[in-house]
N, C-alpha and C. Protein backbone atom coordinates (compact mmCIF):
# COMPACT_ATOMS: atom_id res chain seq x y z
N UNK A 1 21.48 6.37 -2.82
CA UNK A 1 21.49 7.77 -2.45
C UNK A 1 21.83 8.59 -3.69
N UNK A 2 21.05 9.64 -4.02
CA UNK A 2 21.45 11.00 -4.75
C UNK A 2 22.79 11.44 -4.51
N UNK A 3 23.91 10.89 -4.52
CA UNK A 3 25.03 11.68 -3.95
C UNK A 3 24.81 12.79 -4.18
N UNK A 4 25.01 13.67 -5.73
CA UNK A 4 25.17 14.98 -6.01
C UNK A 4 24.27 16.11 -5.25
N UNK A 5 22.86 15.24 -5.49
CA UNK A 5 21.53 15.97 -4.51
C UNK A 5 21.92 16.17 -3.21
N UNK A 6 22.20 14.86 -2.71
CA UNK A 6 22.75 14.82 -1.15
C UNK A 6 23.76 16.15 -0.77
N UNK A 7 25.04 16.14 -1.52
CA UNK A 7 25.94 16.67 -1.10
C UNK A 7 25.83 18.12 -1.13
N UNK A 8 25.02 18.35 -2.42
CA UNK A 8 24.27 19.97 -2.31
C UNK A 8 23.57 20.16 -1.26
N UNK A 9 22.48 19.59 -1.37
CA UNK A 9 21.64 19.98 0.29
C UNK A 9 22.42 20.02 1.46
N UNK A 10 23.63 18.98 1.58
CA UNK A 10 24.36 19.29 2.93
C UNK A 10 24.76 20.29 2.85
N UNK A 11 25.18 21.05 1.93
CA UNK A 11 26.54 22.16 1.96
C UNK A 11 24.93 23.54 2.27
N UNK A 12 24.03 23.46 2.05
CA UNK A 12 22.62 24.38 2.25
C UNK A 12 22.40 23.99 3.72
N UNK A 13 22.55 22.61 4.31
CA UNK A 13 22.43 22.62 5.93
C UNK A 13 23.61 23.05 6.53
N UNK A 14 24.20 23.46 6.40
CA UNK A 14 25.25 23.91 7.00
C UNK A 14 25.27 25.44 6.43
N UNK A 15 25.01 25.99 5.99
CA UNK A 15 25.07 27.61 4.98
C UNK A 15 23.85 28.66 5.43
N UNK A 16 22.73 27.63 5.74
CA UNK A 16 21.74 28.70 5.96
C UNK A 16 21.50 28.58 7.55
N UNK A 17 21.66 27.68 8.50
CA UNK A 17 21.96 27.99 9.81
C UNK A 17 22.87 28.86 10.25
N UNK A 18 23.94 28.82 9.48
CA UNK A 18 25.15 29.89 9.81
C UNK A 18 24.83 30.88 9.63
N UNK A 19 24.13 31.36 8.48
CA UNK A 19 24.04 32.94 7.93
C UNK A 19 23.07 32.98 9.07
N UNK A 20 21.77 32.03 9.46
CA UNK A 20 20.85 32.80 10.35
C UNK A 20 21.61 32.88 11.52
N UNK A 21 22.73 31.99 12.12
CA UNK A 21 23.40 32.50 13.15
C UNK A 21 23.73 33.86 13.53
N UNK A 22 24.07 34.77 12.60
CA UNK A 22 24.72 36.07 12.56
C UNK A 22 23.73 36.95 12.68
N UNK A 23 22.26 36.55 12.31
CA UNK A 23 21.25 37.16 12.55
C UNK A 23 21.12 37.34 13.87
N UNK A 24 20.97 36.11 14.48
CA UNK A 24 20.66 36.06 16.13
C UNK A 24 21.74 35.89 17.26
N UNK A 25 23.21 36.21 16.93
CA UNK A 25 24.07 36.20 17.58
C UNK A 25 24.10 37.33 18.59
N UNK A 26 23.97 38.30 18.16
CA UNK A 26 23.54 39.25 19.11
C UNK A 26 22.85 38.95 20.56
N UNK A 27 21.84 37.91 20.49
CA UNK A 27 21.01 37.71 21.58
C UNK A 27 21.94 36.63 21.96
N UNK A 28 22.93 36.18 21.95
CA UNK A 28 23.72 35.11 22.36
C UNK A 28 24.15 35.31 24.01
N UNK A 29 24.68 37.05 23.89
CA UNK A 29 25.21 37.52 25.04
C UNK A 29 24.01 37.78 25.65
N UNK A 30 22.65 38.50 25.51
CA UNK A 30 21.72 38.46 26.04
C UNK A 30 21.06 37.41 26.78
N UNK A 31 21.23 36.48 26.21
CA UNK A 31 19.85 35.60 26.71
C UNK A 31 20.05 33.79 25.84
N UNK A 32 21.51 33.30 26.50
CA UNK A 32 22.03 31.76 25.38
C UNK A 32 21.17 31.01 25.52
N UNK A 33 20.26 30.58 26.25
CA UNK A 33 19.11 29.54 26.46
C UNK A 33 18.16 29.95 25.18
N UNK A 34 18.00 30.94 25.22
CA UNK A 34 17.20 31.56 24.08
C UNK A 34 17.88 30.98 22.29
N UNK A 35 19.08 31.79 22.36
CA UNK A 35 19.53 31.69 21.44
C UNK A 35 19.68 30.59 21.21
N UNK A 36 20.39 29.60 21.79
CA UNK A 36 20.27 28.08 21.57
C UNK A 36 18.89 27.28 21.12
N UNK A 37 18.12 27.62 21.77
CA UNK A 37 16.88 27.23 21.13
C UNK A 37 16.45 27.53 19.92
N UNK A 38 16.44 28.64 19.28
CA UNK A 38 16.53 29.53 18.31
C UNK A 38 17.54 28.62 17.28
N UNK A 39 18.40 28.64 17.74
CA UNK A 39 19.38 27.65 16.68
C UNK A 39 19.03 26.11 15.89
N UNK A 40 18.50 25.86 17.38
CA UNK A 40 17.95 24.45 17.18
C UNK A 40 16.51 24.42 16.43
N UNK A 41 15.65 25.25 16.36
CA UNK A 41 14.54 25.03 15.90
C UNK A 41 14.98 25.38 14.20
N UNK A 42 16.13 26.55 13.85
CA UNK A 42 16.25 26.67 12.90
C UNK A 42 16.81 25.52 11.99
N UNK A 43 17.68 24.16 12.78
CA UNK A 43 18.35 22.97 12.20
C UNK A 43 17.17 22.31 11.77
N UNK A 44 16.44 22.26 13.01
CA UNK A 44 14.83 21.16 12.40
C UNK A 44 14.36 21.81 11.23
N UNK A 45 14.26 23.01 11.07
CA UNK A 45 13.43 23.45 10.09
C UNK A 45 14.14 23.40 8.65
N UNK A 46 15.15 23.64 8.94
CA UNK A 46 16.46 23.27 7.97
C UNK A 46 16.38 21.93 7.51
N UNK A 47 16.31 21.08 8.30
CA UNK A 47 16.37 19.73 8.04
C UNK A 47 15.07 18.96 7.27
N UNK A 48 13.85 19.43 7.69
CA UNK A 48 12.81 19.42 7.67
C UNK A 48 12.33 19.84 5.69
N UNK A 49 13.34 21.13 5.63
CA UNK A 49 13.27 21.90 4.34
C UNK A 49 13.67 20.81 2.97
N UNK A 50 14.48 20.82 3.69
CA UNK A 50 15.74 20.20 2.50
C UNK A 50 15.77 18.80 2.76
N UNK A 51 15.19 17.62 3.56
CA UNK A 51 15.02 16.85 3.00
C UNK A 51 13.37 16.27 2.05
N UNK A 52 12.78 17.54 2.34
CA UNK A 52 11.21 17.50 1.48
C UNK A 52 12.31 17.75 0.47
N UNK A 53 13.12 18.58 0.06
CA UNK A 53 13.50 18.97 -1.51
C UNK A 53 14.80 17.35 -1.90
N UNK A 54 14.94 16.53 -1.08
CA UNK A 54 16.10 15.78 -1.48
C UNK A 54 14.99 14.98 -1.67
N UNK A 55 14.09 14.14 -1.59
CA UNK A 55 13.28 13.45 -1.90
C UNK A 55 12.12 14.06 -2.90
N UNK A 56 11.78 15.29 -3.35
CA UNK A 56 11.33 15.57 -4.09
C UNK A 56 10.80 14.62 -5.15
N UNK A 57 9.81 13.98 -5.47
CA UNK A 57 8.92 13.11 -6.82
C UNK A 57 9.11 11.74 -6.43
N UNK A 58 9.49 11.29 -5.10
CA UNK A 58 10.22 9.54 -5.08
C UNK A 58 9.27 9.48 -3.77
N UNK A 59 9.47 8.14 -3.45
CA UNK A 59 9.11 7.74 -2.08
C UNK A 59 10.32 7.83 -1.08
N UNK A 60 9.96 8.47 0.05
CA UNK A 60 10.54 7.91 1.23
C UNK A 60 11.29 6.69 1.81
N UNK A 61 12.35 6.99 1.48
CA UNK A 61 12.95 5.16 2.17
C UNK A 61 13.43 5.34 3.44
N UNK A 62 13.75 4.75 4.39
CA UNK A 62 13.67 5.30 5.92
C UNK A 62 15.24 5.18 5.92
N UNK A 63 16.03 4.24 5.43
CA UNK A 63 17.01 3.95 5.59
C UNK A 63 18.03 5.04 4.92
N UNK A 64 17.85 5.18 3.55
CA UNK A 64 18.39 6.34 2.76
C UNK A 64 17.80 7.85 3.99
N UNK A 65 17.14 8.28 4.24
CA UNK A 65 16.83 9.19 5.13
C UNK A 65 17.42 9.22 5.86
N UNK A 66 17.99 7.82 6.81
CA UNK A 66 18.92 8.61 7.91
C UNK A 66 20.11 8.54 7.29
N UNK A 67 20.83 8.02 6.29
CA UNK A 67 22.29 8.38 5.66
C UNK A 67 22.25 9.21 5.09
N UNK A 68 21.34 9.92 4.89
CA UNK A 68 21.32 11.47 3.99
C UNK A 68 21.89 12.31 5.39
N UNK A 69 20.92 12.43 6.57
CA UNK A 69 20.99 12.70 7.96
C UNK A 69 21.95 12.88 8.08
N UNK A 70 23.06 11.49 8.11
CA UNK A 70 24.28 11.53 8.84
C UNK A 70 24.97 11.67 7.70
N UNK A 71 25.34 11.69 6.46
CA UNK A 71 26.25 12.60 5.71
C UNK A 71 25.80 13.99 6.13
N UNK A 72 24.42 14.79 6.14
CA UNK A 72 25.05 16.12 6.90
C UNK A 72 25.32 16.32 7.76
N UNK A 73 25.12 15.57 8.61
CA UNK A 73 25.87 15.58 10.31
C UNK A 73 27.77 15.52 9.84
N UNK A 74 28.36 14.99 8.86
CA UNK A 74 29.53 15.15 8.60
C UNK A 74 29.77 16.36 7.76
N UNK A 75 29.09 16.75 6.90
CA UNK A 75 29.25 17.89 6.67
C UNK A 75 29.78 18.97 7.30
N UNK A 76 28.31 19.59 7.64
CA UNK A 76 28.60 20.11 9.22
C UNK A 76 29.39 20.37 9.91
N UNK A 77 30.03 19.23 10.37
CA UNK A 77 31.63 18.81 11.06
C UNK A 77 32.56 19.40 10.60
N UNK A 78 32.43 19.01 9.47
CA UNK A 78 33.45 19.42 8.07
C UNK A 78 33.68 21.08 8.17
N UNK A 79 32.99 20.99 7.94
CA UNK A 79 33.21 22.71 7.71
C UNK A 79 32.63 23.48 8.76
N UNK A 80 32.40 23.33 9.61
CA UNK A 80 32.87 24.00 11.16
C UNK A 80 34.26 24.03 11.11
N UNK A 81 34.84 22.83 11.44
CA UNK A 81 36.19 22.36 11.78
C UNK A 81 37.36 23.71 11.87
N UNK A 82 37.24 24.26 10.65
CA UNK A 82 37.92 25.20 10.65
C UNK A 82 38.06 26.53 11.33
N UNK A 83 36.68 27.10 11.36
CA UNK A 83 36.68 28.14 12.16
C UNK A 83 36.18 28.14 13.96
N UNK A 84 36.12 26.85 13.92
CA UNK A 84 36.09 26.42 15.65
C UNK A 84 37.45 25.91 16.27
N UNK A 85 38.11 25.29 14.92
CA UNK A 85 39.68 24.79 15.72
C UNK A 85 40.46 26.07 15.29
N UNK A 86 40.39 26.73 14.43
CA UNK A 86 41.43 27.73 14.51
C UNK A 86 41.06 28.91 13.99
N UNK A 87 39.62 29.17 13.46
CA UNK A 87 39.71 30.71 13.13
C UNK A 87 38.39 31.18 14.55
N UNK A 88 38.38 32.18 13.82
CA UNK A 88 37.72 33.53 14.82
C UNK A 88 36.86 32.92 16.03
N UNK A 89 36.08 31.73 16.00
CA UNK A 89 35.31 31.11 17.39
C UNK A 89 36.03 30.31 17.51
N UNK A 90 37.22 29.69 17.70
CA UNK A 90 38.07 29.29 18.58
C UNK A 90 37.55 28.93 19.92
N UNK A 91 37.66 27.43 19.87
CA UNK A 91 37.08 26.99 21.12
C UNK A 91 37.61 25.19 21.10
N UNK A 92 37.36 24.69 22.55
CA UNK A 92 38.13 23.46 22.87
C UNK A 92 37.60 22.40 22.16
N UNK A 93 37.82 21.30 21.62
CA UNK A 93 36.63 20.40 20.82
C UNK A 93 35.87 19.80 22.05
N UNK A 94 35.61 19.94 22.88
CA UNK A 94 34.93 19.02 23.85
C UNK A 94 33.67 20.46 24.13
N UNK A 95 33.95 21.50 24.02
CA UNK A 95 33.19 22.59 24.26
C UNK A 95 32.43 22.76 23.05
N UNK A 96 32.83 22.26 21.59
CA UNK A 96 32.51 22.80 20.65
C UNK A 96 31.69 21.48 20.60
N UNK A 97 31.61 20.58 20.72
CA UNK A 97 30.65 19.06 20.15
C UNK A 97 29.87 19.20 21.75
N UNK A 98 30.00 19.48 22.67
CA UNK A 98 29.04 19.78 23.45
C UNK A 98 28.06 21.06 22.99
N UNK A 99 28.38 22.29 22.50
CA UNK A 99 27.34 23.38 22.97
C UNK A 99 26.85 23.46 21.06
N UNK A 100 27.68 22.76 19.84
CA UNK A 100 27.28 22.82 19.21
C UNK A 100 26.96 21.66 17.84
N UNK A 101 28.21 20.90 18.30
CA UNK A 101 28.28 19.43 17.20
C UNK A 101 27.46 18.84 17.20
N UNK A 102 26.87 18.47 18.51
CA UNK A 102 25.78 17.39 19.13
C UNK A 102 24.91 18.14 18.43
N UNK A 103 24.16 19.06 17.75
CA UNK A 103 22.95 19.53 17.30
C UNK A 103 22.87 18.91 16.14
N UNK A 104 23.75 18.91 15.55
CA UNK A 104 24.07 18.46 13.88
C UNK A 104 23.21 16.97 13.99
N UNK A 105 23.62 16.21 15.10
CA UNK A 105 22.36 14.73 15.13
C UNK A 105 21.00 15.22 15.25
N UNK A 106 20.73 16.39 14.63
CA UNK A 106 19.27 16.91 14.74
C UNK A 106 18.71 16.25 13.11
N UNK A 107 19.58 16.41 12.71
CA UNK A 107 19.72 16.06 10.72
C UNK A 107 19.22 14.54 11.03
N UNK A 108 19.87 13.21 11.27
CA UNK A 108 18.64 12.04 11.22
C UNK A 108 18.33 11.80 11.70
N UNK A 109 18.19 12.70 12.99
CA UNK A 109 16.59 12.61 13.79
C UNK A 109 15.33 12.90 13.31
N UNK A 110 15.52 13.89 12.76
CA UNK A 110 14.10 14.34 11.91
C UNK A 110 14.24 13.59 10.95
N UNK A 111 15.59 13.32 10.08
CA UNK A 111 15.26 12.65 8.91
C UNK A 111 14.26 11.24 9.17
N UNK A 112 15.26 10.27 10.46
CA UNK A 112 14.16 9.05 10.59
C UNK A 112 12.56 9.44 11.16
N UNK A 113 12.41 10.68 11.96
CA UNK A 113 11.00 10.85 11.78
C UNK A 113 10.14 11.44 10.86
N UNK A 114 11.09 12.19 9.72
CA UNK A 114 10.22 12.04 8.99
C UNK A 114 10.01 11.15 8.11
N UNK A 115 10.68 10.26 7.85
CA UNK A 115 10.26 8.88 6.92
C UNK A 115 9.13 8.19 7.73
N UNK A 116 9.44 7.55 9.03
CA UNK A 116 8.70 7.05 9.37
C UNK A 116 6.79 7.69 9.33
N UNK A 117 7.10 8.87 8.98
CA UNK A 117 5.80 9.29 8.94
C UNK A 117 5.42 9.33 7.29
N UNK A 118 6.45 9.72 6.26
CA UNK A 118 5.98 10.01 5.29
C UNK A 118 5.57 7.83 4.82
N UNK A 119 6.22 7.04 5.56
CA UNK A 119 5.78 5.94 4.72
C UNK A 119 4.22 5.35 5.98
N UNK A 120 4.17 5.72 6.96
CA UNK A 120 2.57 5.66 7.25
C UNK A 120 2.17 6.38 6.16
N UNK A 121 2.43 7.70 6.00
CA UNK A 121 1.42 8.01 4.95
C UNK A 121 1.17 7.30 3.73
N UNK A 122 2.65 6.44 3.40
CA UNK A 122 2.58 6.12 1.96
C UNK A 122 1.62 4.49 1.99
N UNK A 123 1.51 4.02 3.16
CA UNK A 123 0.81 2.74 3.32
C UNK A 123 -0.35 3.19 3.77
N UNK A 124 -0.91 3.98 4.40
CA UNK A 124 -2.33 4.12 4.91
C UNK A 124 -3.28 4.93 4.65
C-alpha cells in the first residue's frame, strides 16, 4: 500500500462529503430519505474519485483496494468521533453507526467492485 497516498486520499474521503454535507443539510429537515440518499451517492462518487487517483499509472490489485477501503472506513470513524461524541451533532453511538458509520463500508465496497472490474478489464 501507498501509505502516504492512502492516508491523503482518506483525509479527502472524509473532507469533501462533509463540506457537501452542509450544502444539503438543509433538505435534511425537509425530506431525510432524500438527503440520505444524496449522501450516499456522494460517498460512491467520492470513493469512486479518489480511488481512480490512488491507483493512478499501476494496476489494480483487488486486495490492496479493499485495505485502502477499509483504512478509510477508519478514517472516517476517526474523525467523526469527535463531533458526534461530543461536539455540535451529538448523538448516541448506536444512532450514529446506524444512520451514518455504516455508510463509510461504502469505501470497500466500491473499492472491491471496482477492482474486480478494472482487472476484467486488465485480462480481457
Amino acid at each position: 500500500m501507498l501509505w502516504k497516498r492512502a492516508l491523503l486520499l482518506g483525509l479527502l474521503s472524509w473532507l469533501i462529503p462533509f463540506a457537501l454535507a452542509f450544502l444539503v443539510f438543509p433538505l435534511k429537515k425537509v425530506n431525510a430519505p432524500l438527503f440520505e440518499t444524496l449522501m450516499a451517492l456522494i460517498v460512491v462518487l467520492v470513493a469512486g474519485v479518489l480511488l481512480a487517483r490512488y491507483f493512478r499509472g499501476r494496476n489494480v490489485a483487488l486486495g490492496e483496494a479493499v485495505e485502502v477501503g477499509l483504512l478509510w472506513v477508519a478514517i472516517n470513524l476517526i474523525l467523526d468521533y469527535p463531533m458526534f461524541a461530543y461536539g455540535p451533532m451529538k448523538m448516541p453511538a448506536a444512532t450514529y453507526y446506524s444512520e451514518i458509520g455504516a455508510a463509510y463500508l461504502l469505501f470497500p465496497t466500491v473499492a472491491f467492485g471496482a477492482a474486480l472490474l478494472a482487472r476484467a478489464h486488465q485480462h480481457g
